[in-house]
Protein backbone atom coordinates (compact mmCIF):
# COMPACT_ATOMS: atom_id res chain seq x y z
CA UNK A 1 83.08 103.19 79.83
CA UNK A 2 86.47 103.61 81.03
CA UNK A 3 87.21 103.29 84.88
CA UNK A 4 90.65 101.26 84.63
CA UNK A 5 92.45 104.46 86.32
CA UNK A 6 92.39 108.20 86.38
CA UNK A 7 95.57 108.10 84.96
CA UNK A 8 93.89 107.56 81.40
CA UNK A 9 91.83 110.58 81.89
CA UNK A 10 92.90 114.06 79.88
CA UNK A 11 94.57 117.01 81.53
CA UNK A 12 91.66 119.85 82.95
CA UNK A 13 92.13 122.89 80.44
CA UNK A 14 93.03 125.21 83.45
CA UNK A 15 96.20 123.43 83.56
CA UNK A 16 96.59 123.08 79.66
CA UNK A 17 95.99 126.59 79.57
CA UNK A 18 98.82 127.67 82.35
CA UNK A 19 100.83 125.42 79.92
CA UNK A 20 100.28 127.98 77.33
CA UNK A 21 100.65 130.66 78.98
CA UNK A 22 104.45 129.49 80.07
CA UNK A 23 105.26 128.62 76.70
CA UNK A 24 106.33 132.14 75.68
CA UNK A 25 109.92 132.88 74.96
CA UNK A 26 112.83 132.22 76.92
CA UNK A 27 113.35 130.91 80.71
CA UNK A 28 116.06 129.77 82.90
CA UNK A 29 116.38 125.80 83.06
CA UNK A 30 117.01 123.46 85.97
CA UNK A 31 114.33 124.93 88.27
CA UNK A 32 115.80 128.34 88.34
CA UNK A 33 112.75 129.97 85.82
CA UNK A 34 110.25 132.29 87.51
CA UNK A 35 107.07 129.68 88.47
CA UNK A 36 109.64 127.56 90.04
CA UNK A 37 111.12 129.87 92.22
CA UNK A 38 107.30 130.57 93.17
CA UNK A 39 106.44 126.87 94.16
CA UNK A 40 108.15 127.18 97.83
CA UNK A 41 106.04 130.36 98.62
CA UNK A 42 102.99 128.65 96.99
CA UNK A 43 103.41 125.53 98.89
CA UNK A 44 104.40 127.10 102.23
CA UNK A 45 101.04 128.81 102.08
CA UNK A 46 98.85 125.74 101.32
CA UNK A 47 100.77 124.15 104.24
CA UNK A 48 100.69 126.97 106.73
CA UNK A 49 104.51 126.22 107.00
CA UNK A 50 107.79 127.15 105.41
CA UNK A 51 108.07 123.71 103.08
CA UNK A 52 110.96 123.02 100.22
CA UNK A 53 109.12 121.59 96.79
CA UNK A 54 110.86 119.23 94.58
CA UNK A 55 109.45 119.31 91.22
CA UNK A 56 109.43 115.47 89.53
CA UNK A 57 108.40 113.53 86.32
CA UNK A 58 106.83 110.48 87.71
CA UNK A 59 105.02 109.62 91.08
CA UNK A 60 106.89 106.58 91.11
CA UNK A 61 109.79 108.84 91.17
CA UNK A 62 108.87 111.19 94.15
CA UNK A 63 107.89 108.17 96.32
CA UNK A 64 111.50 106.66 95.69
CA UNK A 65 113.59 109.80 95.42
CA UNK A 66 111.56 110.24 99.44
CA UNK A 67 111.95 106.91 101.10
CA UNK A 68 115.80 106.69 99.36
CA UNK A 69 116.19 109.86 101.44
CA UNK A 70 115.30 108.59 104.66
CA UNK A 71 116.90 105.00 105.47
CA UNK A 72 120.46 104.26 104.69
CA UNK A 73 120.57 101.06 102.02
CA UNK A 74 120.91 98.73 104.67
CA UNK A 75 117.59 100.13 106.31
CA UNK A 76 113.78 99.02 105.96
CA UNK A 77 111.05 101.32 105.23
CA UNK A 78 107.80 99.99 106.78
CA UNK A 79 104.66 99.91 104.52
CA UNK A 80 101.41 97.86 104.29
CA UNK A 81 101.30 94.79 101.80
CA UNK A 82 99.30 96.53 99.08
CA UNK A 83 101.31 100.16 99.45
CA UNK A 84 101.99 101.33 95.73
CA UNK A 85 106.03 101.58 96.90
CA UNK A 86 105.39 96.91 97.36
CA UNK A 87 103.12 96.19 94.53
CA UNK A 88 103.46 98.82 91.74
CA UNK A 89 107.27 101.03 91.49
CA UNK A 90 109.25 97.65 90.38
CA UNK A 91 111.49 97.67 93.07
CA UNK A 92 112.00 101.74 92.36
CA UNK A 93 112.05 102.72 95.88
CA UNK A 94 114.78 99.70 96.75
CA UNK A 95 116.84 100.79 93.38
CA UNK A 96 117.29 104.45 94.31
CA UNK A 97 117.89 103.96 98.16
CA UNK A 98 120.88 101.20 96.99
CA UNK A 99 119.14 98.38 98.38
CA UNK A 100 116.93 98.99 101.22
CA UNK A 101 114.39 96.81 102.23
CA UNK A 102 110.78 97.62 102.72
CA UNK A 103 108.88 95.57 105.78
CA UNK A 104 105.51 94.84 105.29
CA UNK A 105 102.39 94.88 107.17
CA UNK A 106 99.02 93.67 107.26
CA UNK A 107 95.95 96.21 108.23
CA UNK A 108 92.11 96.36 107.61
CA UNK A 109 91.33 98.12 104.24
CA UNK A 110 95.20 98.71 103.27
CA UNK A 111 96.06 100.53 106.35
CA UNK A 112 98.74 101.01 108.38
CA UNK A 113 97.99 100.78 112.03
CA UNK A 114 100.38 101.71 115.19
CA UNK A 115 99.80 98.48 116.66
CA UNK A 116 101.16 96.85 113.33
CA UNK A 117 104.39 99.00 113.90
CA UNK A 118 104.79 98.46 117.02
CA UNK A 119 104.52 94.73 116.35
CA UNK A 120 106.65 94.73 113.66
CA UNK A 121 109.43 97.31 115.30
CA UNK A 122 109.15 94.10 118.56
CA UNK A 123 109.95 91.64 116.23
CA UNK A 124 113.20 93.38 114.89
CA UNK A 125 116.27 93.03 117.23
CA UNK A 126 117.64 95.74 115.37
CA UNK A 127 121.03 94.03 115.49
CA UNK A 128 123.32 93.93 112.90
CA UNK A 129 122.15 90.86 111.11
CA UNK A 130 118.71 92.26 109.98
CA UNK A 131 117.57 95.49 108.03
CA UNK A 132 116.82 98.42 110.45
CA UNK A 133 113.87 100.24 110.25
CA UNK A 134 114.05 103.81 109.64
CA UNK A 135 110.42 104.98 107.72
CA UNK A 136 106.92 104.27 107.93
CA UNK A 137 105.28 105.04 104.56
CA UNK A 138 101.32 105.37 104.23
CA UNK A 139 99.08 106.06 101.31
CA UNK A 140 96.59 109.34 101.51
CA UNK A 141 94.03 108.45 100.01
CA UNK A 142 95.32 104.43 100.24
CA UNK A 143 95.44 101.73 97.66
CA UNK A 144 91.77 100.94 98.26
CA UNK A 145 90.12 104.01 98.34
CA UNK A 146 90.52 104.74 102.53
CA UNK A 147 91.65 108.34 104.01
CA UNK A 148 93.42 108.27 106.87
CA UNK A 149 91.68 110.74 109.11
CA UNK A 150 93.98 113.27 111.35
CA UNK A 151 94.02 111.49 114.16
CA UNK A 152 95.32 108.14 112.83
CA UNK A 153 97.81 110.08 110.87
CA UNK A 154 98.65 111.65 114.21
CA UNK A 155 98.68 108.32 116.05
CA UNK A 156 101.31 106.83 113.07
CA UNK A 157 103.33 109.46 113.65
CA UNK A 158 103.23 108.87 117.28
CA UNK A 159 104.48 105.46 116.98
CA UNK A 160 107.06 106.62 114.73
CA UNK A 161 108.68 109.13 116.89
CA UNK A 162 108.40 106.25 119.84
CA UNK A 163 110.58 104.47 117.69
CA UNK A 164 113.02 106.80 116.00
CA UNK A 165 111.28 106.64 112.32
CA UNK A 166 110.75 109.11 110.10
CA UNK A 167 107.13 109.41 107.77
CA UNK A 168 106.48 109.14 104.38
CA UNK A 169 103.44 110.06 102.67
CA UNK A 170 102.34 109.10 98.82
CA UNK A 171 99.65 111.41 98.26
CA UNK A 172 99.40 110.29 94.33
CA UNK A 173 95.13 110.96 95.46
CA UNK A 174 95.82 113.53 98.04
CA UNK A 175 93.53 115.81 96.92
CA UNK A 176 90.76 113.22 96.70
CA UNK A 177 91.49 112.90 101.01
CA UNK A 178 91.67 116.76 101.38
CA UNK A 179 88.34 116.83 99.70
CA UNK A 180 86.84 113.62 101.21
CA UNK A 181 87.75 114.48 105.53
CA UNK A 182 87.25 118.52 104.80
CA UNK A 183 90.34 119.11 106.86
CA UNK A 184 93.21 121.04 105.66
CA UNK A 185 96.33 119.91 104.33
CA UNK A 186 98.39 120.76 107.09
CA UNK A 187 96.51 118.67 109.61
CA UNK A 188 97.32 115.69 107.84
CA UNK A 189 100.77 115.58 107.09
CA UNK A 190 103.44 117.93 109.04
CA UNK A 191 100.92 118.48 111.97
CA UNK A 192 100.76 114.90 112.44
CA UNK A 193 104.35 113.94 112.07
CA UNK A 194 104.60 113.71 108.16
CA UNK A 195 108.12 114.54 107.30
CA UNK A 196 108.21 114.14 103.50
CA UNK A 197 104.85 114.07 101.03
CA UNK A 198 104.66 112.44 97.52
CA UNK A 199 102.29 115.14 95.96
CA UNK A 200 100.46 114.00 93.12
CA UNK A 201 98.67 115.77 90.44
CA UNK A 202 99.20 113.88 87.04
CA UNK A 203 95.97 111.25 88.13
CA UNK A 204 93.25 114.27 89.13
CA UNK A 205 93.59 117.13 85.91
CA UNK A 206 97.37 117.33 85.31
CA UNK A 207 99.77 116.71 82.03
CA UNK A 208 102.33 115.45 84.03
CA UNK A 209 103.44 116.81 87.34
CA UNK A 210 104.32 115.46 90.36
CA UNK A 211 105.99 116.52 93.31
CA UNK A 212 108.08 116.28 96.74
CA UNK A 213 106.89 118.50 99.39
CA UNK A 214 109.74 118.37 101.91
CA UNK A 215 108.72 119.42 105.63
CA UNK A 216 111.53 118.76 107.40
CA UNK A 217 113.50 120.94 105.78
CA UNK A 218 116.90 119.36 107.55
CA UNK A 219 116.32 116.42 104.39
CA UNK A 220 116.17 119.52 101.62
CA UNK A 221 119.73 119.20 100.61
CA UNK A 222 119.62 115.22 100.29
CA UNK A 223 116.84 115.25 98.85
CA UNK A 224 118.24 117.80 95.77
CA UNK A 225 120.87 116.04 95.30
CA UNK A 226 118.89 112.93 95.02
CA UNK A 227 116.66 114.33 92.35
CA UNK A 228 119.91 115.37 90.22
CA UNK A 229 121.89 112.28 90.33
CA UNK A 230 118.24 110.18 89.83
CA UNK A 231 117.66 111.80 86.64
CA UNK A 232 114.58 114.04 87.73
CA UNK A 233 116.02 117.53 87.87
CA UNK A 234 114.39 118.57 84.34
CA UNK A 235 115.83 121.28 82.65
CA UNK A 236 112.50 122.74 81.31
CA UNK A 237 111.30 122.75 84.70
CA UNK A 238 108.89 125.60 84.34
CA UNK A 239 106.10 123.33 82.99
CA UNK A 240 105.71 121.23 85.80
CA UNK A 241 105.33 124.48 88.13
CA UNK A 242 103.48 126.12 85.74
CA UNK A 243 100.95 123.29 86.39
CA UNK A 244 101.40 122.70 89.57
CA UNK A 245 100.76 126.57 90.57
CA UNK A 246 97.20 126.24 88.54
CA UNK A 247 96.56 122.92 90.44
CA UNK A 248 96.44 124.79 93.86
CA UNK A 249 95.86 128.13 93.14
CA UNK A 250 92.27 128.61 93.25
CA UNK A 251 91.67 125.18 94.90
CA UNK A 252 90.99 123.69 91.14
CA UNK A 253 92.46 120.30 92.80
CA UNK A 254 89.94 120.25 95.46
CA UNK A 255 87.15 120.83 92.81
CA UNK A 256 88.43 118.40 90.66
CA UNK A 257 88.79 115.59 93.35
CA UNK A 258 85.35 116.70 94.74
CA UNK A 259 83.68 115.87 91.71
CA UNK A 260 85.38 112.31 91.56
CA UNK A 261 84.48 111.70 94.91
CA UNK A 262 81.30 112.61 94.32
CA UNK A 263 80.69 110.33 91.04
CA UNK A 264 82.30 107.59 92.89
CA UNK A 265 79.55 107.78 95.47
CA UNK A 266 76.99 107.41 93.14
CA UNK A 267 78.47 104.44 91.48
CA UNK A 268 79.05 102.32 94.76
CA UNK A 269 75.15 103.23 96.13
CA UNK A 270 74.51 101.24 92.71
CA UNK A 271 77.08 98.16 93.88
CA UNK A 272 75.00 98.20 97.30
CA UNK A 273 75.72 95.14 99.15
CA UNK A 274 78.19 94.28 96.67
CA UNK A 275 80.90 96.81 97.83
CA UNK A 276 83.66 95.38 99.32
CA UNK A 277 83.87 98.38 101.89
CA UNK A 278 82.73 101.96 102.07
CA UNK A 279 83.22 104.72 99.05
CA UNK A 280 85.62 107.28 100.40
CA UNK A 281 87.65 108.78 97.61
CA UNK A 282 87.23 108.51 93.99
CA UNK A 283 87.89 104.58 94.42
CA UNK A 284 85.31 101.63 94.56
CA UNK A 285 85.67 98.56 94.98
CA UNK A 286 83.43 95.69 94.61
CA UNK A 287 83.17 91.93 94.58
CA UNK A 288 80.44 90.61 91.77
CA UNK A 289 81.87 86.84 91.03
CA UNK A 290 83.80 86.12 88.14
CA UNK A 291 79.89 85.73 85.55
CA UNK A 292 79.07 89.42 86.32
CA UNK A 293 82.50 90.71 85.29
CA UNK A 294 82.08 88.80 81.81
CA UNK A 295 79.19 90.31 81.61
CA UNK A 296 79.92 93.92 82.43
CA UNK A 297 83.24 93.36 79.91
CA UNK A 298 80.38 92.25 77.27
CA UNK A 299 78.77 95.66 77.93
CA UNK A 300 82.23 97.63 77.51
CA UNK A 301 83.27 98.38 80.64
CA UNK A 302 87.38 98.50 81.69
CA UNK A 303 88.41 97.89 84.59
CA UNK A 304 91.07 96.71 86.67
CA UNK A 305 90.28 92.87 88.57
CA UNK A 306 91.46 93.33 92.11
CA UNK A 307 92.70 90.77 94.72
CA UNK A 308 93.36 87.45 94.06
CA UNK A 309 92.88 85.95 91.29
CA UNK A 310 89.40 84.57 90.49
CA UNK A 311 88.62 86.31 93.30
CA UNK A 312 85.77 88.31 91.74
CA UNK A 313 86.88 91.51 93.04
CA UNK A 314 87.34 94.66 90.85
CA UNK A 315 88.60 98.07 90.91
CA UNK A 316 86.43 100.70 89.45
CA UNK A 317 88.33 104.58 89.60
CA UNK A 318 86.19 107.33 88.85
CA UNK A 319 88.11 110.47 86.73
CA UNK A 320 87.80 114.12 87.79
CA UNK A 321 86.48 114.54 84.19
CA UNK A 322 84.02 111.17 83.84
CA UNK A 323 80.82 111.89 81.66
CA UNK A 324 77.66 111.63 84.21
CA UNK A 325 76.55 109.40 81.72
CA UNK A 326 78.50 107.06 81.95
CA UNK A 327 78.26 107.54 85.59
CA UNK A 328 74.57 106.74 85.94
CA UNK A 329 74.53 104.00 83.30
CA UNK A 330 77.33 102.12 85.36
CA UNK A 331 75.43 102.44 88.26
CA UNK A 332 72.31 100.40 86.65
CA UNK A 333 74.27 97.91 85.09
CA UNK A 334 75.75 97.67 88.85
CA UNK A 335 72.78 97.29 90.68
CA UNK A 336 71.26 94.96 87.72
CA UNK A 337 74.09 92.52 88.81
C-alpha cells in the first residue's frame, strides 16, 4: 500500500491518450507547434483573464524559474519554514535567481500569515547591509495538506502590496484546493493579488507537465527568457501542452483531485484522534508513536515520516488513482492503532 507521494502514481489514460494523439507526424519545436500556441487561450479562459503560460519539465523548475523572476539576487523571497522552495528544490530557487535569499516564517499548519509578514518586513531595515524583500511565496494546497481560502489569499496579497512585494504561488496540488474550497481558480490567485502561479499537473494524472501561469503579464518577457537560458524551453514542446490541454479541458483535474480528496477523507476519519490536524486535500497527516509505524511498515505500508525525527509523525498522500481497497484496509489498520 503505497502512500509515500502521488508522484509515484501512473499518468490518467486521458492524458496518455492526448499523448497519442500528438504523436502524429511533424510539428514545430520550441513552443511554436499548434497545442502550444493554444495554452494562452486555454488558460486565459480557466482564469477569466488574459494570462501568458510557460510550459516546464519540473515543478521544481517553475517555482524557481518564478521567484528568480521577481527579486533581484540580492533580494529575499519570503516563505514559511516548511514551503517546498526551503525544504525540498536544493537551493533551486537561490541557484536560478543568482543568489537570493529566501526569509522564513513560522505559521500554524505551514501557513503564511499577514501578521508574520508584517513582522518579518518590521524587522528588516531594508538598508543596504541586509537582503531586501521583494516576494511572498505560499503553497495552494500547502506542505501539510491546508488550502488557503480566498480571503487569506486576499489578505496576503494585501500585505504584500502594503509593502511593495510581489506573490508567488506553487500550486504543485492546486487542483486538490480548487476542488477542496469549490471556488474558482481565479478567486484564488490573480483576484487576490497572485502575480505568478507554479501550476502543477505531473502529481494528480500527468506524464510530466508542469507549468508557469504568468498574470502579470509585465514579467512575460523575463520570465521567457528565464526559461531559455535555465534549460526549460523544450524543443518537443507539444507534449507537455498536449497534456496540459486534456488536464483542464473537461475539468479531468478537478475530477481527479476530487477523488483524492475524497479517499483522503476516508483514511483520516480512520486516524480519528490521531490526526495531527484536519483532512483538507489529498494529504493526511498523523502522529501514531514510533511502535505503530513499525508496525504498519510490518503490514506493507510506505510512507513518508514527517517532522522531527522520532517524532512519530507521518505523511500519508492519497493518489488520484489509489485502489479503494487499499483505501478502506488502511483505514482499519489506522483506527486498529
Amino acid at each position: 500500500m503505497n502512500f509515500r507521494s502521488d508522484n509515484s502514481a501512473s499518468a490518467a489514460p486521458e492524458i496518455l491518450a492526448a499523448l497519442a494523439n500528438a504523436n502524429e507526424g511533424f510539428a514545430a519545436t520550441y513552443s511554436e507547434d499548434p497545442w502550444s500556441r493554444r495554452l494562452d487561450e486555454a488558460f486565459s479562459n480557466l482564469f477569466e483573464r488574459e494570462v501568458r503560460v510557460f510550459t516546464v519539465a519540473s515543478g521544481t523548475a517553475a517555482n524557481a524559474i518564478a521567484v528568480a523572476s521577481l527579486t533581484p539576487p540580492w533580494g529575499a523571497v519570503l516563505c514559511h519554514r516548511e514551503a517546498h522552495i526551503e525544504c525540498d528544490e536544493c537551493g533551486a530557487p537561490e541557484f536560478y535567481s543568482g543568489g537570493a535569499k529566501l526569509g522564513l516564517m513560522e505559521g500554524a499548519a505551514a501557513k503564511v500569515t499577514p501578521e508574520a509578514v508584517a513582522a518579518v518586513m518590521a524587522r528588516n531595515g531594508r538598508s543596504l547591509h541586509s537582503a531586501e524583500p521583494s516576494a511572498i511565496s505560499i503553497s495552494q494546497a500547502n506542505e501539510r495538506g491546508m488550502a488557503y481560502r480566498p480571503d487569506e489569499v486576499a489578505a496576503i496579497g494585501g500585505v504584500a502590496r502594503r509593502f511593495g512585494l510581489k506573490v508567488h504561488m506553487d500550486g504543485a496540488r492546486f487542483a486538490n484546493a480548487v476542488a477542496a474550497l469549490g471556488c474558482s481558480p481565479a478567486e484564488i490567485t490573480w483576484r487576490a493579488g497572485v502575480d505568478l502561479l507554479s501550476f502543477g499537473a505531473t502529481k494528480n494524472g500527468a506524464l510530466g507537465a508542469e507549468a508557469i501561469v504568468c498574470f502579470d503579464l509585465d514579467l512575460a518577457a523575463e520570465i521567457e527568457r528565464r526559461r531559455k537560458r535555465g534549460g526549460h524551453l523544450l524543443s518537443k514542446g507539444r507534449y507537455i501542452a498536449a497534456q496540459l490541454l486534456a488536464y483542464i479541458e473537461g475539468d479531468l483535474w478537478l475530477r481527479l483531485a476530487a477523488r483524492a480528496n475524497r479517499l483522503a477523507q476516508r483514511l483520516g476519519e480512520g486516524a480519528g484522534a490521531c490526526l495531527s490536524h484536519a483532512v483538507e486535500t489529498n494529504q493526511v497527516f498523523v502522529r501514531l508513536g514510533v511502535e505503530a509505524l513499525a508496525r504498519l511498515r510490518a503490514k506493507g505500508v510506505e510512507f513518508y515520516d514527517w517532522g522531527a525525527q522520532g517524532s512519530g509523525e507521518i505523511r500519508l498522500v492519497v493518489s488520484w488513482n489509489q485502489d479503494e481497497a487499499e483505501i478502506e484496509a488502511m483505514r482499519a489498520l489506522l483506527a486498529s492503532l
